[in-house]
C-alpha atoms as a PDB file:
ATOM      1  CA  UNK A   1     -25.511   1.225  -3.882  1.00  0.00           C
ATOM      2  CA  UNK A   2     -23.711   1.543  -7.090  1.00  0.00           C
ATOM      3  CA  UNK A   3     -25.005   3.342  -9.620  1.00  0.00           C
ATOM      4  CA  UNK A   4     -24.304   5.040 -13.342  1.00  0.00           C
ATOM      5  CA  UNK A   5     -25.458   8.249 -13.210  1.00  0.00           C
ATOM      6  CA  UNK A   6     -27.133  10.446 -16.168  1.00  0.00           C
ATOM      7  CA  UNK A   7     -25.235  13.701 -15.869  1.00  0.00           C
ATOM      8  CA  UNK A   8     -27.687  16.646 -16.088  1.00  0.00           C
ATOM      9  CA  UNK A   9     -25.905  20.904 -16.417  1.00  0.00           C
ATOM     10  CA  UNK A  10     -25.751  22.125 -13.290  1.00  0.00           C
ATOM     11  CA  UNK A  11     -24.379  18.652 -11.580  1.00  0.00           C
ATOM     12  CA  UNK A  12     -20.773  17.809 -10.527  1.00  0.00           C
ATOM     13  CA  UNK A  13     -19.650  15.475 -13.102  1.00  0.00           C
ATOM     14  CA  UNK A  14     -15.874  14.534 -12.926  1.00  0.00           C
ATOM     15  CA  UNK A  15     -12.430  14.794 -10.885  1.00  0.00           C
ATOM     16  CA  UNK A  16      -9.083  14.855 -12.578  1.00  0.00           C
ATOM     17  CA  UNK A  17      -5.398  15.573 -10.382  1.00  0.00           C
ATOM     18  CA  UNK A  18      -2.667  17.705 -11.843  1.00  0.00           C
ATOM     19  CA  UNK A  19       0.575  16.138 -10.706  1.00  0.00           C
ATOM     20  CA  UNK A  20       4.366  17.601 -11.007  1.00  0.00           C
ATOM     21  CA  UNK A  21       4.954  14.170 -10.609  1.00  0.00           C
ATOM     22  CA  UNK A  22       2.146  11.967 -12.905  1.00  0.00           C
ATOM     23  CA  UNK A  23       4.112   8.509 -12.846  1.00  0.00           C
ATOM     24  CA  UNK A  24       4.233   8.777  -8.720  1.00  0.00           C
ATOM     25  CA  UNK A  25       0.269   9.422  -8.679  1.00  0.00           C
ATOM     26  CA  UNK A  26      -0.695   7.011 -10.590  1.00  0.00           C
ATOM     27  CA  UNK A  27       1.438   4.607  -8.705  1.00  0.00           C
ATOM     28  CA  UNK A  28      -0.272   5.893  -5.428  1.00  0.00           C
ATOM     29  CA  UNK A  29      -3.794   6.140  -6.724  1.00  0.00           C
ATOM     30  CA  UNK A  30      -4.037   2.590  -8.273  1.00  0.00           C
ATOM     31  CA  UNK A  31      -2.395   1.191  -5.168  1.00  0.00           C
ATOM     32  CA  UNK A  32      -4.629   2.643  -2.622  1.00  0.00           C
ATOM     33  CA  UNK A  33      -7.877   2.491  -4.588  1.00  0.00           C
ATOM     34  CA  UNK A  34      -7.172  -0.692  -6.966  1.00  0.00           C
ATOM     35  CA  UNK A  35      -7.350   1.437  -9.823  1.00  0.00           C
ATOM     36  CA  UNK A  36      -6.209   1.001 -13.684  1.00  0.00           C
ATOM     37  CA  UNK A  37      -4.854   3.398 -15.462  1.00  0.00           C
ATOM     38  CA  UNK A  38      -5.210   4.125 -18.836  1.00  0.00           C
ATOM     39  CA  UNK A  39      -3.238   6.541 -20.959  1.00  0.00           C
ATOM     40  CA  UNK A  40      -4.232   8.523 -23.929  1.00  0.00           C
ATOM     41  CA  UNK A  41      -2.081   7.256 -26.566  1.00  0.00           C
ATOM     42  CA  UNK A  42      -3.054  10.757 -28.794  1.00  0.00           C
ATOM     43  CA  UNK A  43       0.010  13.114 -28.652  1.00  0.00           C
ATOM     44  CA  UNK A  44      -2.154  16.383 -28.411  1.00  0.00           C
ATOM     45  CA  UNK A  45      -3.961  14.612 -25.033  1.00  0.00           C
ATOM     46  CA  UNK A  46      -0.467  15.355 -23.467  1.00  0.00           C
ATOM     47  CA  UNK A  47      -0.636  12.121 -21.252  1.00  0.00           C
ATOM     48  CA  UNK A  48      -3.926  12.291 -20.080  1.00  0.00           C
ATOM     49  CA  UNK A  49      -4.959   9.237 -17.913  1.00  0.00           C
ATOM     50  CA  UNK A  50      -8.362   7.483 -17.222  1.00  0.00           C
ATOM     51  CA  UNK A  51      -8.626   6.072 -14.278  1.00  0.00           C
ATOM     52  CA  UNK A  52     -11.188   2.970 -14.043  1.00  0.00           C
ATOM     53  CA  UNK A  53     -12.959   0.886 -10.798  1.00  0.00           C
ATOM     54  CA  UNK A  54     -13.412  -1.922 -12.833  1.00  0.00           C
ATOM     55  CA  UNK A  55     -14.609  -1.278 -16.046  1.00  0.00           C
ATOM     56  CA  UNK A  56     -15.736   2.384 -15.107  1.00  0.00           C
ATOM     57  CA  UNK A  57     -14.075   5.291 -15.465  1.00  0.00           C
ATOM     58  CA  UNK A  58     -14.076   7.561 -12.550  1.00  0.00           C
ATOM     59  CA  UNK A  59     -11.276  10.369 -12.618  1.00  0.00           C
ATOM     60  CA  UNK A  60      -8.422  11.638 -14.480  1.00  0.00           C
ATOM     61  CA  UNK A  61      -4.808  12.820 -14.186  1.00  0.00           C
ATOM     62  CA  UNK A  62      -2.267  14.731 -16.344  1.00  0.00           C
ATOM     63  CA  UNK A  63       1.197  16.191 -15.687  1.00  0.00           C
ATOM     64  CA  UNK A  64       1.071  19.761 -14.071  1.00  0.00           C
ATOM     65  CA  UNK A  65       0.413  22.319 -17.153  1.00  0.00           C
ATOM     66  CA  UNK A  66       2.866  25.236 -15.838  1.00  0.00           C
ATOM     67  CA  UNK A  67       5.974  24.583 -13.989  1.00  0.00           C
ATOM     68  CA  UNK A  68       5.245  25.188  -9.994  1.00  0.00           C
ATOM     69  CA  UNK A  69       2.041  24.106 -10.203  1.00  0.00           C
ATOM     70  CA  UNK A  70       1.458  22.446  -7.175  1.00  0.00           C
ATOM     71  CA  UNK A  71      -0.919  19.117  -7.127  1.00  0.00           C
ATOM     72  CA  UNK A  72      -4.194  19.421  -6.565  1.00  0.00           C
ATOM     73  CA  UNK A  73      -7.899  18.043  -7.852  1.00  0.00           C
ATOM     74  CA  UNK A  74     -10.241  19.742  -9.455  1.00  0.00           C
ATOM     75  CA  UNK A  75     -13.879  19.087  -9.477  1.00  0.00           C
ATOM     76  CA  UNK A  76     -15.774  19.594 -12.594  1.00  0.00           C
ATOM     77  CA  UNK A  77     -19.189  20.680 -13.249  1.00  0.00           C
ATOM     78  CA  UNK A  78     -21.381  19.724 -16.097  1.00  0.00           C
ATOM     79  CA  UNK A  79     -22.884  22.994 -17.853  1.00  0.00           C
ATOM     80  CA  UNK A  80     -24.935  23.101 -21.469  1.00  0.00           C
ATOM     81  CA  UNK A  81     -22.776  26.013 -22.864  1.00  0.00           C
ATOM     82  CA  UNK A  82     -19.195  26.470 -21.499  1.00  0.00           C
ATOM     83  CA  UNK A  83     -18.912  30.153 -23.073  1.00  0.00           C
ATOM     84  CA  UNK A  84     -21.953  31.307 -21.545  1.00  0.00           C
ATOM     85  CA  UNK A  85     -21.660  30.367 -18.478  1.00  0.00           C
ATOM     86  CA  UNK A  86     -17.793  31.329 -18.025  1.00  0.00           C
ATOM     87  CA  UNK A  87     -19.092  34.508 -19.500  1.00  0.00           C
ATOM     88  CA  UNK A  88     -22.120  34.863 -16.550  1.00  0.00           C
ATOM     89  CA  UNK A  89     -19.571  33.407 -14.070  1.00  0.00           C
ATOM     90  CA  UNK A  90     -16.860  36.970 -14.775  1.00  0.00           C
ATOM     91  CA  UNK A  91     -20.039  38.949 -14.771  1.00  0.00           C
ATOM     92  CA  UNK A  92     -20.930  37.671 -10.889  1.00  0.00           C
ATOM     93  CA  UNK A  93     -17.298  38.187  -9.718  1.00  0.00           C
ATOM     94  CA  UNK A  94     -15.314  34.737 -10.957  1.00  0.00           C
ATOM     95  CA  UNK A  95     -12.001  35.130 -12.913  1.00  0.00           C
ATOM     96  CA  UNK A  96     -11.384  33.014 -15.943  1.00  0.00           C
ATOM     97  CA  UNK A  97      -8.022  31.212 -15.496  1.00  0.00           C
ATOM     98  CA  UNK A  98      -8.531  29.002 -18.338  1.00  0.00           C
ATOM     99  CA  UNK A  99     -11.129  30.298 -21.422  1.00  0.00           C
ATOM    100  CA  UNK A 100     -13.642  27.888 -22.831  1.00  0.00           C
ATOM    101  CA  UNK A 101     -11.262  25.506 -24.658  1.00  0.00           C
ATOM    102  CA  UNK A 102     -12.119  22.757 -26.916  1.00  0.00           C
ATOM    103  CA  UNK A 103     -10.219  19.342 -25.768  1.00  0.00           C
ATOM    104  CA  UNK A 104     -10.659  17.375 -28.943  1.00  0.00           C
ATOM    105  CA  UNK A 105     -13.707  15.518 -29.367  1.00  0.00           C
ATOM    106  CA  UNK A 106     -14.595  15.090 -25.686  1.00  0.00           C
ATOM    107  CA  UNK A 107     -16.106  18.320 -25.116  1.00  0.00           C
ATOM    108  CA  UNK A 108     -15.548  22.023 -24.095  1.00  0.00           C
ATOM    109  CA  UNK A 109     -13.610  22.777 -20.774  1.00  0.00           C
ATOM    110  CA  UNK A 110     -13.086  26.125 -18.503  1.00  0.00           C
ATOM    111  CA  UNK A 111     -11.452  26.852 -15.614  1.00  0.00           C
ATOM    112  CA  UNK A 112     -12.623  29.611 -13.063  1.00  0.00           C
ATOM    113  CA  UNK A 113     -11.530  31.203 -10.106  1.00  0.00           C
ATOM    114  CA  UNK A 114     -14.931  31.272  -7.602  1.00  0.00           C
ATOM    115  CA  UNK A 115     -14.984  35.310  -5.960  1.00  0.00           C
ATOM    116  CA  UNK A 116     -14.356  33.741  -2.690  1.00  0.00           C
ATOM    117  CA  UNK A 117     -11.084  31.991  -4.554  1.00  0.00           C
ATOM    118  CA  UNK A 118     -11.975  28.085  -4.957  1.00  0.00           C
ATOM    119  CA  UNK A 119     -10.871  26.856  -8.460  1.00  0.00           C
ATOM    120  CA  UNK A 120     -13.415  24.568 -10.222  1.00  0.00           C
ATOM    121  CA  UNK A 121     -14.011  23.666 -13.675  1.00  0.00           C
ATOM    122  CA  UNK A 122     -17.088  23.781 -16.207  1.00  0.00           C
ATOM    123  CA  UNK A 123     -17.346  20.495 -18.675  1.00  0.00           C
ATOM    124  CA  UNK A 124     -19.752  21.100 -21.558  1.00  0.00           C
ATOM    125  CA  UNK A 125     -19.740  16.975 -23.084  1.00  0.00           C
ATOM    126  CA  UNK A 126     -19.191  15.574 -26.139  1.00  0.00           C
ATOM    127  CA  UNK A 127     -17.949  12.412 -26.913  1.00  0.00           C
ATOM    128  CA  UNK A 128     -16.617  12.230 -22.727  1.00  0.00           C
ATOM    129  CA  UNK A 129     -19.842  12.603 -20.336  1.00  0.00           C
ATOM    130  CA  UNK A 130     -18.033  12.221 -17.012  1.00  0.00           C
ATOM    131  CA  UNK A 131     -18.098   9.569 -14.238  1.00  0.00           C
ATOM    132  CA  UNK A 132     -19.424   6.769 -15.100  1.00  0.00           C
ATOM    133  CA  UNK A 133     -19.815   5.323 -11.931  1.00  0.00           C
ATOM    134  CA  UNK A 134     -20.903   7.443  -8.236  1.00  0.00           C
ATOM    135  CA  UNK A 135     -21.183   6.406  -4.485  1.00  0.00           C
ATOM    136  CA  UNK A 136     -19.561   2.868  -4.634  1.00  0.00           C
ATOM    137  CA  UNK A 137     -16.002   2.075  -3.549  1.00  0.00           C
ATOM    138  CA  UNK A 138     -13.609   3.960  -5.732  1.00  0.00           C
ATOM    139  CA  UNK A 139     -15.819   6.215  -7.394  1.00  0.00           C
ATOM    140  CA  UNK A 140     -16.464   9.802  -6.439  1.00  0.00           C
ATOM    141  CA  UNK A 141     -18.881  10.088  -3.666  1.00  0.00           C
ATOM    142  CA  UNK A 142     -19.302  13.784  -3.071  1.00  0.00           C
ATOM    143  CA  UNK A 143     -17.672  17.530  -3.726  1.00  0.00           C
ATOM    144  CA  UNK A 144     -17.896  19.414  -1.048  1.00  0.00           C
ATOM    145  CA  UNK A 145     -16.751  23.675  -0.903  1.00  0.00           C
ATOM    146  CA  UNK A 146     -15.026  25.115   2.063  1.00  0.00           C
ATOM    147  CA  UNK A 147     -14.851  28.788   1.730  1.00  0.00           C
ATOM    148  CA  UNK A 148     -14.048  31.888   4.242  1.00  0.00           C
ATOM    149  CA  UNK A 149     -17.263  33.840   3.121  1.00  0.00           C
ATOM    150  CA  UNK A 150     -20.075  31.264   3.013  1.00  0.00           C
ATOM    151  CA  UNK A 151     -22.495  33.954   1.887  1.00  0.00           C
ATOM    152  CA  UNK A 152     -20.470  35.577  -1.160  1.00  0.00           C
ATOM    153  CA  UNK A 153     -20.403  31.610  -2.335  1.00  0.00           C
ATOM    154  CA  UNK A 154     -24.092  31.273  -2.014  1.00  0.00           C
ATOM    155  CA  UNK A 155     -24.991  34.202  -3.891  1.00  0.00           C
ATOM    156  CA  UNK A 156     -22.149  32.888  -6.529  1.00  0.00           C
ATOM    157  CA  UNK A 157     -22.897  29.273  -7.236  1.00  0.00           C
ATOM    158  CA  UNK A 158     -26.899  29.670  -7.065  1.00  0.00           C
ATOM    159  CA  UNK A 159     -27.220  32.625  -8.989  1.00  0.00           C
ATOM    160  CA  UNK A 160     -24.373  30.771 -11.811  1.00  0.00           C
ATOM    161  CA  UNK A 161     -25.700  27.145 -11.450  1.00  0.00           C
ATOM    162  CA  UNK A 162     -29.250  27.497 -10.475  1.00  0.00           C
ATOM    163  CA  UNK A 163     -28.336  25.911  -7.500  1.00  0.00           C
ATOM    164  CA  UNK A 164     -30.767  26.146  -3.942  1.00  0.00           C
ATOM    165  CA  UNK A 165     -29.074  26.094  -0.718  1.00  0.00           C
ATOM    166  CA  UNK A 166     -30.006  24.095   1.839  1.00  0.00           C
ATOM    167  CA  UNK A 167     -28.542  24.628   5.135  1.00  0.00           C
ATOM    168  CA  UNK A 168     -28.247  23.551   8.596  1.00  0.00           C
ATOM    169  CA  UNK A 169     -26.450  23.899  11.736  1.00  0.00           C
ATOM    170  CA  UNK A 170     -25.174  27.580  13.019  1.00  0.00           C
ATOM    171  CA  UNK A 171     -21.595  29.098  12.518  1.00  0.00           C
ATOM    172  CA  UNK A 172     -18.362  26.933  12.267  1.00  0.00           C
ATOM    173  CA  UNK A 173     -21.046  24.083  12.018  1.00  0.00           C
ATOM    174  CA  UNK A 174     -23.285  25.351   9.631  1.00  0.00           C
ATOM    175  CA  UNK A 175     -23.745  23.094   6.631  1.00  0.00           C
ATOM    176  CA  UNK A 176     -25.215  24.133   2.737  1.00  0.00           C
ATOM    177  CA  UNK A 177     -26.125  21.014   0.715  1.00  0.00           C
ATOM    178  CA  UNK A 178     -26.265  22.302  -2.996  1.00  0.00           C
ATOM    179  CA  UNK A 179     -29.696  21.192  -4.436  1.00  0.00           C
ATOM    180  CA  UNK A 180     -30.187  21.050  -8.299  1.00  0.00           C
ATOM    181  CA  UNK A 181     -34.271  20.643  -8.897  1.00  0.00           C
ATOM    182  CA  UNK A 182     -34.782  19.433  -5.398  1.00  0.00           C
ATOM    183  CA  UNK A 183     -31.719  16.894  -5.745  1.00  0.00           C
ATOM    184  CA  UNK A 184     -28.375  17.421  -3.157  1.00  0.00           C
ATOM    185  CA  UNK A 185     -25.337  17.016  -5.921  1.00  0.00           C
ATOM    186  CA  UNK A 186     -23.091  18.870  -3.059  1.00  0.00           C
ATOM    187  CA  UNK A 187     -22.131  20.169  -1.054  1.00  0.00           C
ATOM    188  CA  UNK A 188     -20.266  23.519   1.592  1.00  0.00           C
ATOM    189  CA  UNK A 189     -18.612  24.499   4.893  1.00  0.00           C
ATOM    190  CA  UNK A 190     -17.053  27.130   6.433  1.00  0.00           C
ATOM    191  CA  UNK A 191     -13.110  26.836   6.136  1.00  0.00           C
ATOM    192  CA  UNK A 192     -12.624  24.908   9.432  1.00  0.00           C
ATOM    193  CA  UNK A 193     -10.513  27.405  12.058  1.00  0.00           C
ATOM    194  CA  UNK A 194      -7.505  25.107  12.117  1.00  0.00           C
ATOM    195  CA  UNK A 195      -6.999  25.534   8.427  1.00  0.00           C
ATOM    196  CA  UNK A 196      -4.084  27.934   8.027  1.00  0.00           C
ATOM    197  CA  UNK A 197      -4.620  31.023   6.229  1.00  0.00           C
ATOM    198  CA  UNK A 198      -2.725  30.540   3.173  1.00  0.00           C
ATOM    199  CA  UNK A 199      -4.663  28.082   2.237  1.00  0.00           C
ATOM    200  CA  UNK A 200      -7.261  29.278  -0.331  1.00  0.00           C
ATOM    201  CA  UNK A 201     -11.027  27.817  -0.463  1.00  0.00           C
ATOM    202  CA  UNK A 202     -11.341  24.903  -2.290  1.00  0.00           C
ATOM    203  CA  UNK A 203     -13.398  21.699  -3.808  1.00  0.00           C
ATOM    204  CA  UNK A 204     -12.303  18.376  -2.255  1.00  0.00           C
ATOM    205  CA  UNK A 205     -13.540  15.414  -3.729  1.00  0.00           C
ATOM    206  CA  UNK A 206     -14.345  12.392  -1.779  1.00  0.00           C
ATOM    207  CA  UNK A 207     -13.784   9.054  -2.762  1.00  0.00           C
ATOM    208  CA  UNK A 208     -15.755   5.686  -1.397  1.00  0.00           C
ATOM    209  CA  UNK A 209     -13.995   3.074   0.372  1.00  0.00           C
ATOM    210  CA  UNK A 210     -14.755  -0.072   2.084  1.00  0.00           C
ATOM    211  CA  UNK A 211     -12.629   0.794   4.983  1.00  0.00           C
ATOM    212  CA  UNK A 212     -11.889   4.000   6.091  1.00  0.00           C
ATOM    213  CA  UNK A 213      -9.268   3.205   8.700  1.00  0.00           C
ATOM    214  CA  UNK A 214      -7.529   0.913   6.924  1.00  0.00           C
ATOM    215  CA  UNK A 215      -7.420   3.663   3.626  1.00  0.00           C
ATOM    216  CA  UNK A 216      -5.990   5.763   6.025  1.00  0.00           C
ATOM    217  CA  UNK A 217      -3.391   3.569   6.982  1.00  0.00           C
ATOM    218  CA  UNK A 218      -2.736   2.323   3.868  1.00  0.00           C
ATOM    219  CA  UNK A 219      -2.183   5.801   2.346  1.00  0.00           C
ATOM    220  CA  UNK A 220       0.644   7.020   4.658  1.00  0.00           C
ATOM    221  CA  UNK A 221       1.963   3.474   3.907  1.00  0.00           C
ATOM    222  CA  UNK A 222       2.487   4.494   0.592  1.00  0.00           C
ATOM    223  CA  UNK A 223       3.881   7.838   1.205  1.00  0.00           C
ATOM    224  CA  UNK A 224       0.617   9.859   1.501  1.00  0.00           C
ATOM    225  CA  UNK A 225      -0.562  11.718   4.539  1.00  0.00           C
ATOM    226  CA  UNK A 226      -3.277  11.704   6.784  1.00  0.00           C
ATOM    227  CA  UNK A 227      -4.796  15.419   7.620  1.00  0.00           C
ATOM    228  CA  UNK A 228      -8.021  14.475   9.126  1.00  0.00           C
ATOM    229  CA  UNK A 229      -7.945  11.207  10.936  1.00  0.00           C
ATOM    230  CA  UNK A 230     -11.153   8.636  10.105  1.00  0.00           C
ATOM    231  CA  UNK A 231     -13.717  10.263  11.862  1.00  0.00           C
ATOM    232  CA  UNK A 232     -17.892   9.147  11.945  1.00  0.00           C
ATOM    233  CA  UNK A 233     -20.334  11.217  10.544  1.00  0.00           C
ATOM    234  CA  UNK A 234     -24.156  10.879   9.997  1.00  0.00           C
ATOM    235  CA  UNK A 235     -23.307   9.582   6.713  1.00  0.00           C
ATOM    236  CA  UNK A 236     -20.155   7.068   7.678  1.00  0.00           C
ATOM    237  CA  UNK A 237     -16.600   7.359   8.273  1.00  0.00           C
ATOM    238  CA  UNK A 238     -14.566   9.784   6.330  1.00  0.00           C
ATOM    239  CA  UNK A 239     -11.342  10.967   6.353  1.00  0.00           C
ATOM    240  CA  UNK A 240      -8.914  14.013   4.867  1.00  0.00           C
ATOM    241  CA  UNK A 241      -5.594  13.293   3.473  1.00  0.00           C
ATOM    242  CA  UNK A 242      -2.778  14.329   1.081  1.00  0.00           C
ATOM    243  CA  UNK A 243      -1.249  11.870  -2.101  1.00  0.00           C
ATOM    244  CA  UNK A 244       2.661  12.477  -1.583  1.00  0.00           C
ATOM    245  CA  UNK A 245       2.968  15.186  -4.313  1.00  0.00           C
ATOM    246  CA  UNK A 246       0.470  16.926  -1.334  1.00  0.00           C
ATOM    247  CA  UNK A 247      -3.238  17.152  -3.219  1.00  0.00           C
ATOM    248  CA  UNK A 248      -5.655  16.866  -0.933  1.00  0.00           C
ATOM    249  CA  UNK A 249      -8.856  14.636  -0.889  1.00  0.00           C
ATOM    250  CA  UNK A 250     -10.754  12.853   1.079  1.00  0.00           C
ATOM    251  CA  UNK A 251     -12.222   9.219   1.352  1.00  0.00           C
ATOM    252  CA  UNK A 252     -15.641   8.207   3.035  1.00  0.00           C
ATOM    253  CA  UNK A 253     -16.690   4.314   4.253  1.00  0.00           C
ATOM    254  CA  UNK A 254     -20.271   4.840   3.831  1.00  0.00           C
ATOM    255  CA  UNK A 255     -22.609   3.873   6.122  1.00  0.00           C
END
């Protein structure tokens, strides 16, 4: 079911993609998912774009900040005071790539390096809350961590975030849903064996669709590609892939 969420600190709150290339993602992204776009028309936003299912937005996208950047999403989480939790985060083993930063009127931003080396970003709000739609087809549906050292990420995330840990399942199928006051807003795995070793730990977002397989399909269609074929899980169908600029996300035909 569709639903507006209330965004309380401590929950996952918004997506945005860096591109090198920001015309070709939005051209992908509002062709796969039937997304609009909408660019800031302020010169200091640098060409920061809204993306809206329907008349809610539900990520963003900007051009790459440094050349060599390579594409990739980043999930936000929503925090009461950027600064003191980017300072806590250093002090339990994070590095600060980006300092608490104000971004106009919308609110306070940081990016941080997790100690097992997953980026992620802290939103304190102002005038911009986050998604305004969750769990419905083209909205953000989950975040999910895969890491190489599942228990250095534990100790991280619930000692920075208040987080509790549930987990089931034993070694490479072990599974930690992220609980904020009793409520799952996430979730992590261990980096899957396949994975090749230059590739760091990382968020991935997933996005619902009404059809996994033909998502799938659709992205390598439009130059996209498929890492994870549509596979069922308890809670649907989801699948892994790549925009063409190569950030990686994942869709999910609920159940």
């Amino acid at each position: 079911m569709a639903e507006t969420i209330v965004i309380a600190p401590g929950t996952p709150s918004w997506v945005d993609l860096a591109s090198p290339d920001l015309e070709a993602a939005i051209r992908f992204y509002t062709a796969l998912f039937g997304w609009t776009a909408h660019r800031s028309p302020a010169p200091e936003a640098g060409g920061y774009t809204l993306f809206h299912a329907g008349e809610k937005q539900v990520a963003g996208a900007s051009p790459a900040m440094v050349p060599g950047q390579p594409a990739a999403w980043t999930t936000y989480i929503s925090v009461a005071d950027a600064d003191a939790t980017a300072a806590r985060a250093a002090e339990a083993g994070a590095k600060v790539v980006m300092a608490p930063t104000q971004v106009m009127d919308l609110g306070k931003m940081a990016v941080l390096q997790d100690p097992t080396g997953a980026a992620f970003a802290l939103w304190q709000p102002g005038a911009h809350k986050g998604a305004e739609l969750y769990n419905a087809a083209g909205a953000l549906c989950w975040n999910e961590l895969a890491t190489r050292d599942v228990p250095a990420a534990e100790r991280f995330y619930t000692r920075l975030f208040g987080w509790g840990a549930k987990t089931s399942g034993e070694g490479a199928n072990r599974y930690t849903e992220w609980q904020l006051e009793g409520r799952t807003v996430g979730g992590m795995m261990p980096m899957p064996a396949m994975v090749p070793a230059d590739v760091p730990a990382h968020w991935l977002a997933y996005f619902g669709v009404p059809d996994c397989v033909g998502t799938a399909r659709r992205a390598e269609e439009l130059g996209g590609s498929v890492m994870m074929q549509p596979t069922p899980i308890p809670q649907g169908t989801m699948s892994v892939m790549a925009d063409p600029q190569g950030a990686a996300f994942a869709v999910i035909q609920l159940g």
